[in-house]
Protein backbone atom coordinates (compact mmCIF):
# COMPACT_ATOMS: atom_id res chain seq x y z
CA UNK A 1 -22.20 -10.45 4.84
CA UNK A 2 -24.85 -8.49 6.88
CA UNK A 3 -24.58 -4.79 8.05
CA UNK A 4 -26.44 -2.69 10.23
CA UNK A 5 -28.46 0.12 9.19
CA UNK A 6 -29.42 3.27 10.65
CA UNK A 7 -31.77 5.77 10.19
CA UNK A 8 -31.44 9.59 10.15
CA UNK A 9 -31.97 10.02 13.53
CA UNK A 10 -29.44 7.47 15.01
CA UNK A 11 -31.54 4.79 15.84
CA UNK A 12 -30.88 1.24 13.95
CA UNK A 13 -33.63 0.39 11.65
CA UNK A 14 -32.58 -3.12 10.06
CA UNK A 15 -29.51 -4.78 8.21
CA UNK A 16 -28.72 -5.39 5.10
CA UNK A 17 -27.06 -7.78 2.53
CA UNK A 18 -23.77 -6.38 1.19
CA UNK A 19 -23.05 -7.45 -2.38
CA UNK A 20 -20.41 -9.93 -2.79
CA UNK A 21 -18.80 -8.88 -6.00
CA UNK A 22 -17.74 -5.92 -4.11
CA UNK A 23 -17.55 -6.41 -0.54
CA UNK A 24 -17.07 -10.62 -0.92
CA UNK A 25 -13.64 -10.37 -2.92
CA UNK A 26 -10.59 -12.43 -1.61
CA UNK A 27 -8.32 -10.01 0.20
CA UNK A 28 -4.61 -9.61 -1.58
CA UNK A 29 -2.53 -7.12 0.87
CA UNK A 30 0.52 -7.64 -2.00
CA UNK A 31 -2.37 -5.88 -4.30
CA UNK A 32 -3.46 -3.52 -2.32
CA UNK A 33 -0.16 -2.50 -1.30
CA UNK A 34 0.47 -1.90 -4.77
CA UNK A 35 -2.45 0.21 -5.37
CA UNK A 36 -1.85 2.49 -2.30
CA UNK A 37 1.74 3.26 -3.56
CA UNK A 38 0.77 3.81 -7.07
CA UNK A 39 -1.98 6.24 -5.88
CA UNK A 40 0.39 8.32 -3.22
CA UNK A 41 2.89 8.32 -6.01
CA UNK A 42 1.04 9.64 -7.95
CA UNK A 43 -0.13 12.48 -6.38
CA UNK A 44 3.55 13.71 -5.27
CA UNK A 45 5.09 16.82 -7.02
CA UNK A 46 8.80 17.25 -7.21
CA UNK A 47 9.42 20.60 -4.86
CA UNK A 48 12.95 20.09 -4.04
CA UNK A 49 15.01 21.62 -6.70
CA UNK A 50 18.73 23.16 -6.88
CA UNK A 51 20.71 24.79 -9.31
CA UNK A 52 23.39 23.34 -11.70
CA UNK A 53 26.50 25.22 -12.59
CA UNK A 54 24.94 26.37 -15.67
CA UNK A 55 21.63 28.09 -14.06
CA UNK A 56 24.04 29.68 -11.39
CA UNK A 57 24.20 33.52 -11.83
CA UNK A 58 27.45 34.58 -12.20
CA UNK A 59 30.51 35.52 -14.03
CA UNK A 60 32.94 32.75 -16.31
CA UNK A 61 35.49 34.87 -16.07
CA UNK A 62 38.30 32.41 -15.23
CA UNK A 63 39.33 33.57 -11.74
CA UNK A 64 43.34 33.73 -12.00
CA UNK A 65 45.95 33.02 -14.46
CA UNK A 66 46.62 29.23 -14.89
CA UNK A 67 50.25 29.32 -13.15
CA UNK A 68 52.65 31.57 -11.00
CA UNK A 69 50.54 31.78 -8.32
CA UNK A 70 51.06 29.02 -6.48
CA UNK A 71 47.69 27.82 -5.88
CA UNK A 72 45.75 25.58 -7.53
CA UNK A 73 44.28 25.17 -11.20
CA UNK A 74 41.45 27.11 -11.34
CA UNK A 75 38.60 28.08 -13.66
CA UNK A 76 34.72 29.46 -13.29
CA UNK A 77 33.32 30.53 -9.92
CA UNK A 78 30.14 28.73 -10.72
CA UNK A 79 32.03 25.55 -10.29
CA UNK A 80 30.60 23.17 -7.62
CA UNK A 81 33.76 22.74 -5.71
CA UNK A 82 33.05 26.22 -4.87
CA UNK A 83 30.99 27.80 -2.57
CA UNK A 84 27.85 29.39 -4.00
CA UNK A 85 28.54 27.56 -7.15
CA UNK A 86 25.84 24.78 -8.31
CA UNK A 87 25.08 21.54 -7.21
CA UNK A 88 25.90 18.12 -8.45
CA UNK A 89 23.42 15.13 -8.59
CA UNK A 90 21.03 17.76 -6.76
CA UNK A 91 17.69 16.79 -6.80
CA UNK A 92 15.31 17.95 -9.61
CA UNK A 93 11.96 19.15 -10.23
CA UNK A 94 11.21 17.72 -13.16
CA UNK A 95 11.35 13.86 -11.45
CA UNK A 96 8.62 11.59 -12.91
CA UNK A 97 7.13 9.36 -10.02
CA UNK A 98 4.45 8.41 -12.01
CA UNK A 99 3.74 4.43 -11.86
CA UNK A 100 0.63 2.73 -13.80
CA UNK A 101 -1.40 -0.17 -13.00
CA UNK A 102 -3.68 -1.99 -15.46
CA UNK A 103 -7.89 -1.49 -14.62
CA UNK A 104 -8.13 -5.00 -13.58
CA UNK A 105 -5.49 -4.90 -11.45
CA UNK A 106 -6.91 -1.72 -10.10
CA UNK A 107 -10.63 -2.95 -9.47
CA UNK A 108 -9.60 -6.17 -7.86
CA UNK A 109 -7.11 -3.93 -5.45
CA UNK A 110 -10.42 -1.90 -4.74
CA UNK A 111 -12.32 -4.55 -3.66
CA UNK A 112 -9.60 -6.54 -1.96
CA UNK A 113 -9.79 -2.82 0.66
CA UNK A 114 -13.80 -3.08 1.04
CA UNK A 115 -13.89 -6.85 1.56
CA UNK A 116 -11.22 -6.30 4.48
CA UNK A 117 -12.98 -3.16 5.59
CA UNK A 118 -16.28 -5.09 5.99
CA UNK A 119 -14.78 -8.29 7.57
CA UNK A 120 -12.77 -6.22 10.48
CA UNK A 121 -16.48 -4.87 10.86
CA UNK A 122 -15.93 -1.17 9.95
CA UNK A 123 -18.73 -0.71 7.09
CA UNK A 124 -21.70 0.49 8.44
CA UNK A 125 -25.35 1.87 6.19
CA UNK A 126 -26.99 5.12 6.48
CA UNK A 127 -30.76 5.01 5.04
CA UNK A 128 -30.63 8.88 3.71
CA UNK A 129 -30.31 12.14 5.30
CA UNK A 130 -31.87 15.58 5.12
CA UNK A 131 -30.77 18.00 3.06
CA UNK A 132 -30.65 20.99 6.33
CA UNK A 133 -26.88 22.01 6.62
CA UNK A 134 -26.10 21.94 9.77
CA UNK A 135 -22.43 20.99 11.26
CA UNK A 136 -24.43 20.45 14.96
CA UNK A 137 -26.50 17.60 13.41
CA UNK A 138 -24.43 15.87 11.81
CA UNK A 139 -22.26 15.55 14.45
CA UNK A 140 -24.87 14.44 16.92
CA UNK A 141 -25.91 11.81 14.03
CA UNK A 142 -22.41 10.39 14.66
CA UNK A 143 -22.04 10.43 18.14
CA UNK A 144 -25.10 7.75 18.37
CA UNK A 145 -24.27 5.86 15.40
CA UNK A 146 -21.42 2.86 16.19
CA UNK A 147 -18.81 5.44 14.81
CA UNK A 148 -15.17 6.77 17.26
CA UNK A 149 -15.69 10.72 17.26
CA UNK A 150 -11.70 11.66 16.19
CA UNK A 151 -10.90 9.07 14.31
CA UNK A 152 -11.06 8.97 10.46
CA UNK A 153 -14.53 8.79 9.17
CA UNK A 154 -15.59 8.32 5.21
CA UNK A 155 -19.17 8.78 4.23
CA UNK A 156 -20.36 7.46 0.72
CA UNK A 157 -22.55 9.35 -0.78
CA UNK A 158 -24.56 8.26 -3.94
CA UNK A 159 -24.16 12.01 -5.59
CA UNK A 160 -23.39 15.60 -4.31
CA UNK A 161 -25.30 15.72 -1.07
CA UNK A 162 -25.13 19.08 0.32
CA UNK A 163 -26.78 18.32 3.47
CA UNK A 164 -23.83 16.06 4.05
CA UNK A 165 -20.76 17.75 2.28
CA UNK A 166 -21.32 20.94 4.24
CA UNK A 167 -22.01 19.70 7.36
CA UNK A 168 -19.46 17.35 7.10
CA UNK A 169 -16.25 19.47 6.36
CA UNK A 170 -15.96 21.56 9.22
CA UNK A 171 -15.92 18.06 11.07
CA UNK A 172 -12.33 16.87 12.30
CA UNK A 173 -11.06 13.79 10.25
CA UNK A 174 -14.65 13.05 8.34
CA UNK A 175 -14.69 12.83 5.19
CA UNK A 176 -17.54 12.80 2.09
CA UNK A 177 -16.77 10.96 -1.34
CA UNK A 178 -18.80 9.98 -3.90
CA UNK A 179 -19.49 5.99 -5.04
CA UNK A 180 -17.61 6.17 -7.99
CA UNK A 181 -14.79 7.58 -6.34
CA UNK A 182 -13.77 5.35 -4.23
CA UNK A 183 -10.24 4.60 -3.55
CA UNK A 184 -7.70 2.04 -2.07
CA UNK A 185 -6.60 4.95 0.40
CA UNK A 186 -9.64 6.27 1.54
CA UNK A 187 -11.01 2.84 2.68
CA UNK A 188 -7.89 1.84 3.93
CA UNK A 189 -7.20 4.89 6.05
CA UNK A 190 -10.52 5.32 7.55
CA UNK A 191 -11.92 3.40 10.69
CA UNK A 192 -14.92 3.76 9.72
CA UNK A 193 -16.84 3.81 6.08
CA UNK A 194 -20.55 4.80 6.49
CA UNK A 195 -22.47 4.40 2.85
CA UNK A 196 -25.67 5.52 2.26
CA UNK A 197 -27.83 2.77 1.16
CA UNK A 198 -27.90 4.23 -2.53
CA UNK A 199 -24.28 4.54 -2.42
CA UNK A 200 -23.79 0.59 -2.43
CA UNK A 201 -25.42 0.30 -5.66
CA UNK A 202 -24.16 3.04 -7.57
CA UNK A 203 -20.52 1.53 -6.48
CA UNK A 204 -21.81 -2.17 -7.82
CA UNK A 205 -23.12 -0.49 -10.62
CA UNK A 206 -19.82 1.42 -11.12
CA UNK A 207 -17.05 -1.15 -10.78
CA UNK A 208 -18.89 -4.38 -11.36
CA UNK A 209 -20.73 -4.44 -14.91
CA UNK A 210 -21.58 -8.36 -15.04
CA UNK A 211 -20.34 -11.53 -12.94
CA UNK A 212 -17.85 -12.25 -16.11
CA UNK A 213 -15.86 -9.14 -14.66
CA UNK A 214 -16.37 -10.62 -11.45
CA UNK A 215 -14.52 -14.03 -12.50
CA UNK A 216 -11.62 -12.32 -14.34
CA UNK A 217 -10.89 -9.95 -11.60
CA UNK A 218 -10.75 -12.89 -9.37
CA UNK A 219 -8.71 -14.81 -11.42
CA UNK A 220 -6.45 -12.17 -12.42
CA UNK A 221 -5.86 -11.55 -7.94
CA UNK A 222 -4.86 -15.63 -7.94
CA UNK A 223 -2.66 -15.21 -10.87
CA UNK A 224 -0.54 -12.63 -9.30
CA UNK A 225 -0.32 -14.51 -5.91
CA UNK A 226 0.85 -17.80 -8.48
CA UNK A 227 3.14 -15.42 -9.90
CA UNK A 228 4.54 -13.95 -6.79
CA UNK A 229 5.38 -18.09 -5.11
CA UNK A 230 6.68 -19.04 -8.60
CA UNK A 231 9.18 -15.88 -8.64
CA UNK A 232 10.09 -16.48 -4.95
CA UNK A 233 10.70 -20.34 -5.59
CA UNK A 234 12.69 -20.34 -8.70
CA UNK A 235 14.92 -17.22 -6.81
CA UNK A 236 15.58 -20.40 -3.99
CA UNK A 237 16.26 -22.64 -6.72
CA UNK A 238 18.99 -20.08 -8.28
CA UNK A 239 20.56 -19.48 -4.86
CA UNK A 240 21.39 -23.32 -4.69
CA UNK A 241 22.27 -24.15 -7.98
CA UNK A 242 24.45 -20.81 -7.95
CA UNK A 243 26.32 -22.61 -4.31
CA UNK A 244 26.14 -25.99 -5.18
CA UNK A 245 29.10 -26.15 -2.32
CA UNK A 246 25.90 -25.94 -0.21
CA UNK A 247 24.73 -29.35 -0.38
CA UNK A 248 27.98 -30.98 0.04
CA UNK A 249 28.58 -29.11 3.43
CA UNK A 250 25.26 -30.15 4.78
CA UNK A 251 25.99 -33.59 3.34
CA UNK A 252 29.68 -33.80 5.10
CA UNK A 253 28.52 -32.00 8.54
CA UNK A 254 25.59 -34.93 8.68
CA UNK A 255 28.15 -37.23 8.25
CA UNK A 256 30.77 -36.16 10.83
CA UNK A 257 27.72 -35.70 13.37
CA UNK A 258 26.91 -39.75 11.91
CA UNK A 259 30.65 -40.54 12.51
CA UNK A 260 31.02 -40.83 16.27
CA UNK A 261 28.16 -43.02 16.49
CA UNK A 262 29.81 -45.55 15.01
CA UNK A 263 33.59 -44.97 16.41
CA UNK A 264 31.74 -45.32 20.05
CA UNK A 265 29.62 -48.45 19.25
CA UNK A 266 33.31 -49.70 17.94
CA UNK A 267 34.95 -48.81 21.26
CA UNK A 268 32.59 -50.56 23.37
CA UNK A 269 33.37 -53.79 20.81
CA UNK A 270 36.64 -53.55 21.79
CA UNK A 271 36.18 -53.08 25.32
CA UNK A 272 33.53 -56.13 25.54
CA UNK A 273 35.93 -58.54 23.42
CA UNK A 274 39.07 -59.09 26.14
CA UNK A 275 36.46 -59.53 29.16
CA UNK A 276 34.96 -62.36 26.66
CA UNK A 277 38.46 -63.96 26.55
């Protein structure tokens, strides 16, 4: 797969071959689904957070003798049937939302997002850039280059660039991150993914350490799309042998519609046999 690559100023100065261990992998939404939810998950903190009766302040003073009142049974203030007492089943801040996936599973995710990045024709190559900081310049770069001003924007970059970082982040919705950070929801997010040329080897060199990688990985993406038709099959299987009354309805309905075929070719026997006599 070919990209276009521009130079410095905005003008386009060749293409280039992108690798296919990264940007040639077969594309498994089920995977990358995965690895988006896994990474948003874990980057959520519990805020939400109430009080149980214990951690209520307040007296346990029972609040009135047990009978001659008349009113109901009646002990703490802190109780949750009360108001300004604590909460039951509240939520908590100490929830775990945590999830793990293993490194394989993780890689092949990853390049599942930059093969369907570059096929829907959203990776584009920047040869290098200067190292002024300037905010004006950058965004001037970007307005020639095949990029939508406004929409989300993620430049590779092959190491801190400050040229780039600080021009970059007083830019709306464009974003710098370095080749061996890349992530499932950064390339998925963006419209646009602009590496430098170093950046695409530094990423090779970073996920993909030999072809043998290569061939697990893929293997490892077909064995969970085996797994996932295997799971949904046998759960078909289960429904009908769990209703077995299934397959003799459809078997009786076919025969009642199979019925009055017959009972009308009979009819017309009858009717044809007394014009015969």
């Amino acid at each position: 797969m070919k990209i276009d690559v521009y130079s410095s100023t905005g003008t386009k100065s060749g293409s280039m071959d992108l690798p296919a261990s990264l940007f040639g992998a077969p594309i498994n939404k089920g995977l990358m689904h995965l690895a988006l939810v896994r990474q948003q998950s874990n980057r959520r903190h519990a805020i939400a957070h109430v009080k149980t009766r214990g951690e209520v302040a307040g007296t346990t003073k029972k609040a009135f003798q047990q009978k001659g009142t008349g009113r109901a049974r009646r002990g703490a203030l802190r109780s949750p049937l009360l108001r300004g007492g604590g909460k039951t089943f509240g939520p908590r801040n100490n929830a775990n939302f945590q999830k793990d996936m293993p490194k394989k599973m993780r890689r092949a995710a990853l390049f599942s997002c930059l093969s369907f990045s570059a096929k829907n024709g959203c990776v584009v190559a920047l040869e290098s850039y200067p190292e002024t900081i300037k905010t004006k310049s950058l965004s001037e770069l970007l307005k020639k280059m095949p990029v939508e001003l406004g929409r989300r924007i993620v430049i590779v970059l092959p190491a801190h660039h400050k040229g780039v970082e600080l021009s970059a982040r007083n830019i709306p919705r464009v974003k710098t991150i370095l080749a061996g950070y890349l992530n499932p929801e950064d390339i998925l997010q963006a419209r646009h993914v602009i590496f430098l040329v170093d950046a695409i080897k530094v990423a090779e060199e970073t996920f993909v350490k030999n072809a043998a990688e290569l061939k697990e990985v893929e293997e490892q993406a077909e064995l969970v799309h085996k797994s996932i038709k295997e799971k949904k099959a046998s759960a078909k299987k289960k429904s009908v042998a769990k209703n077995p009354k299934m397959k003799g309805e459809k078997s009786a309905a076919a025969k009642k519609v199979a019925k009055p075929k017959k009972s009308s070719e009979s009819s017309g026997s009858s009717v044809s046999s007394p014009s015969s006599k």
